[in-house]
N, C-alpha and C. Protein backbone atom coordinates (compact mmCIF):
# COMPACT_ATOMS: atom_id res chain seq x y z
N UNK A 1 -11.14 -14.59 -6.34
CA UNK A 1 -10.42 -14.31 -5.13
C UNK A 1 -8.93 -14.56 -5.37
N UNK A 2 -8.04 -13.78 -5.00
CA UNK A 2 -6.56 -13.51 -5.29
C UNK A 2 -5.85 -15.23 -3.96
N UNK A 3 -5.28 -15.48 -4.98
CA UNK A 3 -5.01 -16.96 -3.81
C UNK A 3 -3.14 -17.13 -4.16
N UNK A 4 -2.63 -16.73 -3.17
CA UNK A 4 -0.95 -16.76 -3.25
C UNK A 4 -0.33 -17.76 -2.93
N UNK A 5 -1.27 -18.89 -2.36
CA UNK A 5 -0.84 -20.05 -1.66
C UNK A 5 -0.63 -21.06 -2.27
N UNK A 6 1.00 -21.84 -2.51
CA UNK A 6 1.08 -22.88 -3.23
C UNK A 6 0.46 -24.22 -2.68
N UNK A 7 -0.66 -24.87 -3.94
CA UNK A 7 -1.63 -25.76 -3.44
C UNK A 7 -1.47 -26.76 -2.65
N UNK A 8 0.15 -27.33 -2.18
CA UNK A 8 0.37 -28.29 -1.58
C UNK A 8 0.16 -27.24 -0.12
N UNK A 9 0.57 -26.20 0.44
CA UNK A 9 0.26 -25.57 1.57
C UNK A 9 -1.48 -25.56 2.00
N UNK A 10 -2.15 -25.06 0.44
CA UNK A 10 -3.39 -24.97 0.76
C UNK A 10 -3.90 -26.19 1.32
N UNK A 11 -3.46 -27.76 0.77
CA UNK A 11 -3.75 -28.65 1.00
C UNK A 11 -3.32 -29.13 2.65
N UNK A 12 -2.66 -28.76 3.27
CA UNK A 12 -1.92 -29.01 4.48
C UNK A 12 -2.74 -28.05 5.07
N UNK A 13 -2.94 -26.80 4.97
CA UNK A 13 -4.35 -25.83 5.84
C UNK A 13 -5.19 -26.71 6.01
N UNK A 14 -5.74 -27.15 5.00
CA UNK A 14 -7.38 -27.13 4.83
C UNK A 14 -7.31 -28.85 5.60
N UNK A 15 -6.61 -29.56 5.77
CA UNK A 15 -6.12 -30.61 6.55
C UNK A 15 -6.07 -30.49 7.78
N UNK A 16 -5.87 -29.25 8.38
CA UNK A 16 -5.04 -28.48 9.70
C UNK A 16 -6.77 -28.46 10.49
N UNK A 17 -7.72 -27.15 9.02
CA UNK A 17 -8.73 -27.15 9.57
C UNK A 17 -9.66 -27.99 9.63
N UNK A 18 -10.05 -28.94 8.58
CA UNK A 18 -10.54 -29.89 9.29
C UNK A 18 -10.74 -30.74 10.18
N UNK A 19 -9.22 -31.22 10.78
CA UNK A 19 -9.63 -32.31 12.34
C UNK A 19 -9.15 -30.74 13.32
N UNK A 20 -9.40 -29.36 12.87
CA UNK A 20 -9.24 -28.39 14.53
C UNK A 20 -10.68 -29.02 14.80
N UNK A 21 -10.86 -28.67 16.27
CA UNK A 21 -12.13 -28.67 16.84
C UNK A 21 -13.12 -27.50 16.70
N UNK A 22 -14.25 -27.74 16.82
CA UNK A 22 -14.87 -26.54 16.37
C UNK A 22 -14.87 -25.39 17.50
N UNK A 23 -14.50 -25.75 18.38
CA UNK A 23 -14.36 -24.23 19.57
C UNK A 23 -12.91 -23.41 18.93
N UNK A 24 -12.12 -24.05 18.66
CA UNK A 24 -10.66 -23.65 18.33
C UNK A 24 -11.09 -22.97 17.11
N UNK A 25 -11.74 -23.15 16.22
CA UNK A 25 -12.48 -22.65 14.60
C UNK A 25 -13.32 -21.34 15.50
N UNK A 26 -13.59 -21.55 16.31
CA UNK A 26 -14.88 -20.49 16.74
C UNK A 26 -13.97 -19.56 17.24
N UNK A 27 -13.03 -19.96 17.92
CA UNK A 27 -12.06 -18.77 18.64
C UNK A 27 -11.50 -17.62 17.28
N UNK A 28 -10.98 -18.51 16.03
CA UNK A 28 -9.78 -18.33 15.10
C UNK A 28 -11.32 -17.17 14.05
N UNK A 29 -12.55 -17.88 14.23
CA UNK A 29 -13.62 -16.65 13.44
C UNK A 29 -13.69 -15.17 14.04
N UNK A 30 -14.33 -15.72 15.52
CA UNK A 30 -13.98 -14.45 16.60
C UNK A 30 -12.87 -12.98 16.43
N UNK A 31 -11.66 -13.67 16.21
CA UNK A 31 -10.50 -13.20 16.36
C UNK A 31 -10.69 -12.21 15.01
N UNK A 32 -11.02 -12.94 13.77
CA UNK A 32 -10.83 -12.28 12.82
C UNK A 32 -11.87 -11.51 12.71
N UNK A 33 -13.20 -11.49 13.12
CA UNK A 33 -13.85 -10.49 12.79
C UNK A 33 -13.39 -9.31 14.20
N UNK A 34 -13.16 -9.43 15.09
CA UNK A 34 -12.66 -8.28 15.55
C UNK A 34 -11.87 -7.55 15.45
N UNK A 35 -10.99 -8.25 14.27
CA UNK A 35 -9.93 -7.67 13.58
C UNK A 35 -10.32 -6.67 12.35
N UNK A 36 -11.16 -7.68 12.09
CA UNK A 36 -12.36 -7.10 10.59
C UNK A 36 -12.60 -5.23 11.22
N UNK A 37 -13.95 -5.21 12.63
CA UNK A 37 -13.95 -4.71 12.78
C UNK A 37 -13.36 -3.31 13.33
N UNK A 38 -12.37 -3.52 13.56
CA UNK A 38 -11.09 -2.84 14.60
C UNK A 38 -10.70 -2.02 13.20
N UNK A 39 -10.81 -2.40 12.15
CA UNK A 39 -10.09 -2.08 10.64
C UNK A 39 -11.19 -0.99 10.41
N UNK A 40 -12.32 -1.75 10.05
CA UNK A 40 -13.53 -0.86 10.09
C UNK A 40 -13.22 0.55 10.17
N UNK A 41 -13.36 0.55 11.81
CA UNK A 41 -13.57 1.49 12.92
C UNK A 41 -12.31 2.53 12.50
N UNK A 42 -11.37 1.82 12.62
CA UNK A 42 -10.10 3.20 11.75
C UNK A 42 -10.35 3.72 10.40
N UNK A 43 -11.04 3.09 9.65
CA UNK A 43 -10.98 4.02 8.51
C UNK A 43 -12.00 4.79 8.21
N UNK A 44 -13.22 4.53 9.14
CA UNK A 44 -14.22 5.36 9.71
C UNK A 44 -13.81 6.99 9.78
N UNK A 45 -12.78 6.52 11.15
CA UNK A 45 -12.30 7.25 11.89
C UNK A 45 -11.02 8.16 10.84
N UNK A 46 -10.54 7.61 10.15
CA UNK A 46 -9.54 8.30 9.18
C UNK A 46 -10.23 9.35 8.18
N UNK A 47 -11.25 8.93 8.18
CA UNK A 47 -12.27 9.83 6.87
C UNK A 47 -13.21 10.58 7.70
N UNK A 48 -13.20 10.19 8.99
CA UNK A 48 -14.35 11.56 9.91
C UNK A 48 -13.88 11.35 11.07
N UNK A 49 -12.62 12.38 11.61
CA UNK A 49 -11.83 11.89 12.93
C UNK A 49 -13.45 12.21 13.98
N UNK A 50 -14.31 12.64 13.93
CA UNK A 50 -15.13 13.09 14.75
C UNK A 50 -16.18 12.40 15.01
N UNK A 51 -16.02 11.11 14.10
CA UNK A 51 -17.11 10.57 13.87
C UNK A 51 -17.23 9.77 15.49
N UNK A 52 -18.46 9.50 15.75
CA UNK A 52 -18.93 9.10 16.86
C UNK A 52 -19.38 7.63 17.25
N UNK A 53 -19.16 6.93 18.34
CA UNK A 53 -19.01 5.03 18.38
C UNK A 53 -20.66 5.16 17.47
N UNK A 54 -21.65 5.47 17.72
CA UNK A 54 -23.14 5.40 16.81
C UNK A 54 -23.45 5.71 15.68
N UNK A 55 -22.41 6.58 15.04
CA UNK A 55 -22.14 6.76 13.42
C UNK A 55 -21.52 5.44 13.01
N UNK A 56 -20.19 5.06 14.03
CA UNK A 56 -19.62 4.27 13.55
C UNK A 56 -20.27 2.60 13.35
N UNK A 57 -20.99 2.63 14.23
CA UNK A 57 -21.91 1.55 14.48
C UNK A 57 -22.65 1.35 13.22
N UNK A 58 -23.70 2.37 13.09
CA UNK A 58 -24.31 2.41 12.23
C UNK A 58 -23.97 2.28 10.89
N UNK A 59 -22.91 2.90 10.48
CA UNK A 59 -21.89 2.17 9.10
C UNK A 59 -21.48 0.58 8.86
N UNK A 60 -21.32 0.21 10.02
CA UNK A 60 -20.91 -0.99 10.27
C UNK A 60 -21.92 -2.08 9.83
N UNK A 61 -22.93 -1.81 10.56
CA UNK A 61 -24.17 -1.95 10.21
C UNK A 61 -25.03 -1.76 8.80
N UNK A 62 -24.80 -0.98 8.36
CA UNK A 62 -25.31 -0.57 7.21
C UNK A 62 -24.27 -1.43 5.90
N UNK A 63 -23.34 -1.41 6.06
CA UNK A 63 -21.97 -2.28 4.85
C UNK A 63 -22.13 -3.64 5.55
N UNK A 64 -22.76 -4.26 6.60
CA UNK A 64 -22.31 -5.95 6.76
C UNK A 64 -23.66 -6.38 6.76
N UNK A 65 -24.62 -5.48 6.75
CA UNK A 65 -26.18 -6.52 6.76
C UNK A 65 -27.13 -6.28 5.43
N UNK A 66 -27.87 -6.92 5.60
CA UNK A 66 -28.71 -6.69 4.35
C UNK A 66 -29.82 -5.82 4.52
N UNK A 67 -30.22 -4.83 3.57
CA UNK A 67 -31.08 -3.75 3.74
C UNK A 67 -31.95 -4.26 5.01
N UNK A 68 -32.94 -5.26 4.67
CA UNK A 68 -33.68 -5.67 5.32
C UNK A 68 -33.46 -5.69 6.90
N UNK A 69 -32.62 -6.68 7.06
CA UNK A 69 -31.87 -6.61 8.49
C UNK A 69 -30.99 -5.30 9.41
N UNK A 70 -30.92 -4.48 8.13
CA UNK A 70 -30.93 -3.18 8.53
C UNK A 70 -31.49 -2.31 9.07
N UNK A 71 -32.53 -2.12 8.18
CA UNK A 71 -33.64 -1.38 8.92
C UNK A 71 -34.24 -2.04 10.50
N UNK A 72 -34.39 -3.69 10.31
CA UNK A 72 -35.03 -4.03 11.05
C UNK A 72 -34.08 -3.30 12.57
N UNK A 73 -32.55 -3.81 12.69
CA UNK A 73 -31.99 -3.44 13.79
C UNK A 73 -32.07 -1.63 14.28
N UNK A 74 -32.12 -1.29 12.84
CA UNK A 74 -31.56 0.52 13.53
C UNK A 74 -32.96 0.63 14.05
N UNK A 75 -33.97 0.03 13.83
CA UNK A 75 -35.40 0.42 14.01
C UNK A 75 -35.80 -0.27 15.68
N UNK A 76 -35.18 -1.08 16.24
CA UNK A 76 -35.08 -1.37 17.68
C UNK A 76 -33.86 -0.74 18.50
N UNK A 77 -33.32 -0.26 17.71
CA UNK A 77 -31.61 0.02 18.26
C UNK A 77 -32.70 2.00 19.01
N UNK A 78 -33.03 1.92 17.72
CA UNK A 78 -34.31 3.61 18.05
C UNK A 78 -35.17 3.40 18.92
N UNK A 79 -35.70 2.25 19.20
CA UNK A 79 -37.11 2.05 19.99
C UNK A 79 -36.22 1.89 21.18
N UNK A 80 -35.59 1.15 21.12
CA UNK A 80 -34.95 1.21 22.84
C UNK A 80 -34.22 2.08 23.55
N UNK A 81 -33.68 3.12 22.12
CA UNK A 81 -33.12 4.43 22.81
C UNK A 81 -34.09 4.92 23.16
N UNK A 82 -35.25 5.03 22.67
CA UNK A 82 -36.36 5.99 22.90
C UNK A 82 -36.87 5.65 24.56
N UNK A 83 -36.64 3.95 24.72
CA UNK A 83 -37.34 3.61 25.84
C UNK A 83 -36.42 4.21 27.01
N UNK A 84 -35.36 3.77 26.92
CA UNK A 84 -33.94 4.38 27.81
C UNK A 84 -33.98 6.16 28.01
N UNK A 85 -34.10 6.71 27.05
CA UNK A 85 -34.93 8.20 27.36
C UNK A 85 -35.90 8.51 27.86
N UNK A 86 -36.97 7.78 27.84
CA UNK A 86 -38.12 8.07 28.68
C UNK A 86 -37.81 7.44 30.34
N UNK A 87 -36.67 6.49 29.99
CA UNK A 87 -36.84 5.85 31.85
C UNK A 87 -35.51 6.83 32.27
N UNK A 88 -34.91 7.57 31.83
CA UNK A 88 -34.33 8.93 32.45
C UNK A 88 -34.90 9.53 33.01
N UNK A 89 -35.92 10.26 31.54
CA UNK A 89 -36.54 11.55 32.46
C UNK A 89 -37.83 11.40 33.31
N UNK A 90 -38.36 9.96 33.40
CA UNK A 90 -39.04 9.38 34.87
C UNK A 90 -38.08 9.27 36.00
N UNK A 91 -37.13 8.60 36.13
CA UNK A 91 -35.98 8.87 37.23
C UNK A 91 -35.89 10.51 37.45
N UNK A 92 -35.65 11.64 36.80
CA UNK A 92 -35.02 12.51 36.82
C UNK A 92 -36.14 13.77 37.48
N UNK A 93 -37.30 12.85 37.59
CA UNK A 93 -38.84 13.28 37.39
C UNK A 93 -39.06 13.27 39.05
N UNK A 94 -39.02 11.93 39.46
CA UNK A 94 -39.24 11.01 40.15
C UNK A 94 -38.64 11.57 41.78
């Protein structure tokens, strides 16, 4: 990992983060993965302006989880679209 930080700074961080509190750590993770993702989502979007929030999802998905946990989600993410389609066209029925 590429590290630019002269070690007496690193040492004063890693000082900083240890006595933060852990909600303040939880906010500062938060922040960055929505940043993470926000990054994502544009270069998605730079390489398929057309691409759609459920393509994009699904990429997202597919590059941050592990096969396993992959399948498992797109495979309820399907079952519950499926369920949400059928309680349409009962409403629409109805």
């Amino acid at each position: 990992m590429l590290n630019d930080t002269l070690p007496e700074a690193q040492r004063v961080l890693s000082q900083v983060y240890r006595q933060m509190p852990a909600a303040q750590k939880a906010v500062i993770v938060d922040d960055l993965h929505e940043v993470t993702r926000r990054l994502f989502e544009a270069g998605v979007k730079a390489r398929d302006p057309e691409a759609s929030d459920e393509k994009i999802l699904d990429q997202y998905m597919r590059q941050t989880l592990s096969r396993e946990l992959y399948e498992a989600a797109r495979s309820h993410r399907d079952g519950f679209r499926q369920r949400l389609e059928r309680t349409a066209e009962s409403a629409h029925g109805a």
